[in-house]
N, C-alpha and C. Protein backbone atom coordinates (compact mmCIF):
# COMPACT_ATOMS: atom_id res chain seq x y z
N UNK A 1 95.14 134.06 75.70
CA UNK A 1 95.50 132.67 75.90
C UNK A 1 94.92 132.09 77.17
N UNK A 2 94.15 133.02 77.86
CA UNK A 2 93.58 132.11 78.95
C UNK A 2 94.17 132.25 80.31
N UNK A 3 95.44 133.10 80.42
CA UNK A 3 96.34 132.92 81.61
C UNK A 3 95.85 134.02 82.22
N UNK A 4 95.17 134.94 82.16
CA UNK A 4 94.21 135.78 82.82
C UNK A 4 93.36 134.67 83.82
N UNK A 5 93.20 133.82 83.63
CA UNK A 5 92.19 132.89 84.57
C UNK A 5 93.25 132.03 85.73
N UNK A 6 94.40 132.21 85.27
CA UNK A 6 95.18 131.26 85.95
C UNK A 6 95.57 132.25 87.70
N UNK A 7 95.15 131.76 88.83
CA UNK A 7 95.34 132.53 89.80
C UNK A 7 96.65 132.16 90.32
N UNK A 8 97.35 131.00 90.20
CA UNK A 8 98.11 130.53 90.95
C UNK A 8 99.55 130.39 90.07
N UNK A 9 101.13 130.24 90.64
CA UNK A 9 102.08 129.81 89.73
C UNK A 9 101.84 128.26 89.09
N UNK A 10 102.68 127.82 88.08
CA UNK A 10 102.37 126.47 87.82
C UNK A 10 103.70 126.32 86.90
N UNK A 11 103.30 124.70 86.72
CA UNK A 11 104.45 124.21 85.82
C UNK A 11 104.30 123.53 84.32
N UNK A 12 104.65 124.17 83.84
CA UNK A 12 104.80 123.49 82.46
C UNK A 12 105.48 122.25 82.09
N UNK A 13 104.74 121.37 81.74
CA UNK A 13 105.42 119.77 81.87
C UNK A 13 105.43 119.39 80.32
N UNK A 14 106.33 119.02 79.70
CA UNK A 14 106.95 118.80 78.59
C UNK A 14 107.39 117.09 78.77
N UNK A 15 106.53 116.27 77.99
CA UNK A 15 106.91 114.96 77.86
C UNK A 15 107.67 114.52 76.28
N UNK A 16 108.30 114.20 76.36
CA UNK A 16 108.42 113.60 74.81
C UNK A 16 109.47 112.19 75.16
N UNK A 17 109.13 111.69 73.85
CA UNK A 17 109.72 110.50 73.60
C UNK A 17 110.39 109.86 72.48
N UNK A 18 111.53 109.54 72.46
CA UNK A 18 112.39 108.90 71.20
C UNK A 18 112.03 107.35 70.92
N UNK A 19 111.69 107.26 69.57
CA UNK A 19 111.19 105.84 69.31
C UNK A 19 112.17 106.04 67.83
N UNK A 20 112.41 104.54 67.28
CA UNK A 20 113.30 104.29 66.45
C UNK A 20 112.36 103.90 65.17
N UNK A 21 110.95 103.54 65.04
CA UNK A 21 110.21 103.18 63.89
C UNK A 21 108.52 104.08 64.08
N UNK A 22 108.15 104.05 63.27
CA UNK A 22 106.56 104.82 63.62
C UNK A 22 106.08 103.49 64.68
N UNK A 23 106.35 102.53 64.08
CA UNK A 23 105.03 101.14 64.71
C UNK A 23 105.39 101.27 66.52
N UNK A 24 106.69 101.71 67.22
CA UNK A 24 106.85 101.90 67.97
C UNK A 24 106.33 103.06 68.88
N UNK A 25 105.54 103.84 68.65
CA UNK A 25 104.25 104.73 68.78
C UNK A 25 103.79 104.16 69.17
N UNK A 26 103.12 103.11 68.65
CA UNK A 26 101.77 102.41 69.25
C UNK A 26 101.99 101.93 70.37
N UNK A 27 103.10 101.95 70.82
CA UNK A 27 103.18 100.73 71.84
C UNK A 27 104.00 102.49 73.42
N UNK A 28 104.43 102.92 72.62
CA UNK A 28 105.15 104.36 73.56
C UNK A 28 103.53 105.59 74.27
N UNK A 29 102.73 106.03 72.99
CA UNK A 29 101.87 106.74 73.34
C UNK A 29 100.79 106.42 74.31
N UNK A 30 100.10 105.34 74.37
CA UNK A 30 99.07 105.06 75.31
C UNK A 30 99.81 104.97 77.16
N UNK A 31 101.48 104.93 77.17
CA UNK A 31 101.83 104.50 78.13
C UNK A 31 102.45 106.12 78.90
N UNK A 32 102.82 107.09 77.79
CA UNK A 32 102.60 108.44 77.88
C UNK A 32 101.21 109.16 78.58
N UNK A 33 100.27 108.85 77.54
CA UNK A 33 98.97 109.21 78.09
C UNK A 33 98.80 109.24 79.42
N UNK A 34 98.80 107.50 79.64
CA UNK A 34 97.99 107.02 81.09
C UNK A 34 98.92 107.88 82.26
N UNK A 35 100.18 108.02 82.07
CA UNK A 35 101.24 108.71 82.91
C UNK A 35 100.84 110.00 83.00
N UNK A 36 100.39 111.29 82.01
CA UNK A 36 99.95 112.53 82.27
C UNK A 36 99.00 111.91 82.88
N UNK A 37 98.09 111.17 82.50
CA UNK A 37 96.40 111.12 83.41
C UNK A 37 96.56 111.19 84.61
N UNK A 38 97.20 110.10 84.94
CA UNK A 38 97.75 110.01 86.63
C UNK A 38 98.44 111.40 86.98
N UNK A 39 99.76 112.08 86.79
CA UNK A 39 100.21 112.95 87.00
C UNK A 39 99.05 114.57 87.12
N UNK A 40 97.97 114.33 86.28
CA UNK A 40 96.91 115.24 86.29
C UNK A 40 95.92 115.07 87.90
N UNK A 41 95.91 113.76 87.79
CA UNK A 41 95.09 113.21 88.83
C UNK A 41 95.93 113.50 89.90
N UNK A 42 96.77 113.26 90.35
CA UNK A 42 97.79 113.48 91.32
C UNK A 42 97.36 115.50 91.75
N UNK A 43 97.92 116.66 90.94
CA UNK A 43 97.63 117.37 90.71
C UNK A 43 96.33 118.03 91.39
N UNK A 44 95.47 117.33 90.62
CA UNK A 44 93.80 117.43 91.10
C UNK A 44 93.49 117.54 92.20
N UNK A 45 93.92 116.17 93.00
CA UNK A 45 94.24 115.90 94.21
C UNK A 45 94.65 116.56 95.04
N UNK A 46 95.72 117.54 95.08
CA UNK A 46 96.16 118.52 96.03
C UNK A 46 95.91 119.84 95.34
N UNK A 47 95.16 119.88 94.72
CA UNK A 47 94.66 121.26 94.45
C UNK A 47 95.58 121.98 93.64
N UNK A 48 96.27 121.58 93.12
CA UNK A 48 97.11 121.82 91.84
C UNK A 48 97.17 122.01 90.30
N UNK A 49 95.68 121.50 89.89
CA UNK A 49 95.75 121.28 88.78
C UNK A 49 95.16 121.99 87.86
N UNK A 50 96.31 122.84 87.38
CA UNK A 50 95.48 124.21 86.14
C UNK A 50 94.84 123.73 84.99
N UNK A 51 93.87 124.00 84.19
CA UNK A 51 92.90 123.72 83.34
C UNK A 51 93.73 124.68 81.95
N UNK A 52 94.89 124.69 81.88
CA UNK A 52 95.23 125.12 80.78
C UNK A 52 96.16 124.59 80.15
N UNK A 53 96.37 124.35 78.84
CA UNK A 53 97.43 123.71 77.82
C UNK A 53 98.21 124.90 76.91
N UNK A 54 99.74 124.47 77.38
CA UNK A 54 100.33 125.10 76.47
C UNK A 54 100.40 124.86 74.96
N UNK A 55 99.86 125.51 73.94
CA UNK A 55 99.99 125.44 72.45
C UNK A 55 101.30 124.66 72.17
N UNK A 56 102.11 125.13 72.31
CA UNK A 56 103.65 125.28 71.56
C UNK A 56 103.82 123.75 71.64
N UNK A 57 103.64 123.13 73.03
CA UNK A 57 104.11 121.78 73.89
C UNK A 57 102.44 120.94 73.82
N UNK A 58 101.69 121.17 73.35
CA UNK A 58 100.22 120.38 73.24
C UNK A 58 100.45 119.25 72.24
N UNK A 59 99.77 117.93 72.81
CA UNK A 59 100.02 116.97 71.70
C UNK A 59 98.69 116.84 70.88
N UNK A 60 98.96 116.32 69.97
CA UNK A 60 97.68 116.36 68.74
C UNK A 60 96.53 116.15 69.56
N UNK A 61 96.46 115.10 70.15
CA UNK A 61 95.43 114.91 71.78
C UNK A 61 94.25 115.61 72.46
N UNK A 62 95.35 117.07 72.43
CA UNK A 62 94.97 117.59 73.19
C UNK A 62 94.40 118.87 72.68
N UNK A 63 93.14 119.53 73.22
CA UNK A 63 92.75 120.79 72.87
C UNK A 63 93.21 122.28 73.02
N UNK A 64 94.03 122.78 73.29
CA UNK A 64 94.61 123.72 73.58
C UNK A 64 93.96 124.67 73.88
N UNK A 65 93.09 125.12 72.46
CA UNK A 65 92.76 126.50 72.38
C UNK A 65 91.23 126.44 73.28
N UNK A 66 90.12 125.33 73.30
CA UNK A 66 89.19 125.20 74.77
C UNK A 66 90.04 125.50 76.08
N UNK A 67 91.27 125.55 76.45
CA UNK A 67 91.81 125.45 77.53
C UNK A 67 91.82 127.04 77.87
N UNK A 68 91.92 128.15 76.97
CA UNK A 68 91.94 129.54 77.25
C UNK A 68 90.83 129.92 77.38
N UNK A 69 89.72 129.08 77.94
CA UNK A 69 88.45 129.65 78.40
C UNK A 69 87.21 129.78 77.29
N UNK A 70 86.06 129.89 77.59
CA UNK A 70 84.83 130.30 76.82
C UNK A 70 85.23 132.27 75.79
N UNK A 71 85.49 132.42 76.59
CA UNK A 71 85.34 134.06 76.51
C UNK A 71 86.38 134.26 75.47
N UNK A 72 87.70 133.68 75.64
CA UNK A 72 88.53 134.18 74.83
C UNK A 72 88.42 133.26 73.61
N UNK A 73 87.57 132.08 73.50
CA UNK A 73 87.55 131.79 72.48
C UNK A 73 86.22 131.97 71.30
N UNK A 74 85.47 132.85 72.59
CA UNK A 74 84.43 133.51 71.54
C UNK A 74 85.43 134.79 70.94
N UNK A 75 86.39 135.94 71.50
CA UNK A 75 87.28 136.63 70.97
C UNK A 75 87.61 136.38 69.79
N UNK A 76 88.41 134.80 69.81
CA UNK A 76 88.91 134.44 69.13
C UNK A 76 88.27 134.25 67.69
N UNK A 77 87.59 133.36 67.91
CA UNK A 77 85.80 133.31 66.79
C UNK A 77 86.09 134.84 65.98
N UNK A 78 85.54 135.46 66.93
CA UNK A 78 85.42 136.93 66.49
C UNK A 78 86.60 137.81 65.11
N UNK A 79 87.78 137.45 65.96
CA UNK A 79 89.05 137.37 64.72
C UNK A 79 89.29 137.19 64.03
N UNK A 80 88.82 135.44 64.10
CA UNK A 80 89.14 135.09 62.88
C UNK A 80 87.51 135.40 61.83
N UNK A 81 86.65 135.59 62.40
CA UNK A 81 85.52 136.12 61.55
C UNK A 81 85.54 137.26 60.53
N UNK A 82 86.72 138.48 61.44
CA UNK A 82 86.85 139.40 60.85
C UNK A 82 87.90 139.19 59.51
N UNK A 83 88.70 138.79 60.12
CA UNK A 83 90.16 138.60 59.49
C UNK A 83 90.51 137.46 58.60
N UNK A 84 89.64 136.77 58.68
CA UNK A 84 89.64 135.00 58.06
C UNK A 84 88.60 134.30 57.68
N UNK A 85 87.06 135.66 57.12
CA UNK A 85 85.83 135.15 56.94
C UNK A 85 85.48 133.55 56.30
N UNK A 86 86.47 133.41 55.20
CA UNK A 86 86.36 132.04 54.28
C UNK A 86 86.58 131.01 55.21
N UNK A 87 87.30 130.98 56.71
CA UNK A 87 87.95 129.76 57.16
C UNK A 87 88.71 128.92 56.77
N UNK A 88 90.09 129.79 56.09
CA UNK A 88 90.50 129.25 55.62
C UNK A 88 91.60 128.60 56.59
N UNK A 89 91.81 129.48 57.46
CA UNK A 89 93.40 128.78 58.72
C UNK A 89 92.25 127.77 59.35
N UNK A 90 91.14 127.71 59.55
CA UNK A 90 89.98 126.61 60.31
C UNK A 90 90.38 125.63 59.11
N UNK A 91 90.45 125.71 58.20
CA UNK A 91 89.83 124.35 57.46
C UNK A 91 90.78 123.60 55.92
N UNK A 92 91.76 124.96 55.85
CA UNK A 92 92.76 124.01 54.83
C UNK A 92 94.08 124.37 55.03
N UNK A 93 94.42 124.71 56.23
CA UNK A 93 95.92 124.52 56.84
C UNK A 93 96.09 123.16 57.21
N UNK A 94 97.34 122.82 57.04
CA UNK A 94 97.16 121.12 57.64
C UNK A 94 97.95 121.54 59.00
N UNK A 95 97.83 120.92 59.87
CA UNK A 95 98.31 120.81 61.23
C UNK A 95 97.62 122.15 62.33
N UNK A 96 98.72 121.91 62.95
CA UNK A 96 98.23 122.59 64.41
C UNK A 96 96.79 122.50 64.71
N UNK A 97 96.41 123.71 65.46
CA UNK A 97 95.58 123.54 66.30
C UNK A 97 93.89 124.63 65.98
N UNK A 98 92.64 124.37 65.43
CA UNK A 98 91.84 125.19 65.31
C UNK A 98 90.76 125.54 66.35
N UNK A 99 89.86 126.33 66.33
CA UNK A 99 88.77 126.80 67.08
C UNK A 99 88.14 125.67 67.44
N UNK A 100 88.16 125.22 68.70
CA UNK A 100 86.88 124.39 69.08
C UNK A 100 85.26 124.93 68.34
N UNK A 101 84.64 123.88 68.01
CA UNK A 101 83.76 124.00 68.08
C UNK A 101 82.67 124.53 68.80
N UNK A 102 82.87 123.70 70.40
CA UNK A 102 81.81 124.11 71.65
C UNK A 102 83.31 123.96 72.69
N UNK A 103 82.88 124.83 73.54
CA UNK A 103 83.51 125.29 74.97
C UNK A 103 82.70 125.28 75.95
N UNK A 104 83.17 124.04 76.66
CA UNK A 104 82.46 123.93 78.39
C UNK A 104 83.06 124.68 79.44
């Protein structure tokens, strides 16, 4: 998962939000966003800010599995190559989260 790279303690930040209709999304999520951005930026700023996402707590948004590094997600590749040649958890599971493509 990537926490091999993590040198320092850190915190796991869990946002969520109660809205009463879907259309009320539109107007809740972008104001979520800009708030982690800043809170990231903040972070950044004092040298705080880990480059990793928790799965469990990741929003659709967000990449998770790029966040456990190059290496472990060539591993990963590797796994599911062995274990999952057709691609099938890549490509006709609906939800969660699949293999990046490319890792910077």
């Amino acid at each position: 998962m990537g926490l091999d790279r993590q040198t320092d303690n850190g915190l796991i930040l869990t946002v969520s939000v109660m809205i009463k209709r879907q259309e009320d999304s539109a107007f809740a999520n972008p104001k979520i966003k800009a708030w982690v951005q800043a809170l990231q930026a903040f972070a950044a700023d004092i040298g705080g800010n880990q480059d990793w996402i928790y799965a469990n707590y990741a929003d659709v948004s967000q990449d998770p599995i790029a966040s456990y590094g190059a290496q472990n997600v060539k591993f990963l590749r590797g796994v599911a190559g062995r274990y999952d040649p057709d691609g099938v958890f890549q490509t006709r599971c609906p939800g969660g989260f699949t293999l990046p493509e490319v890792v910077t």
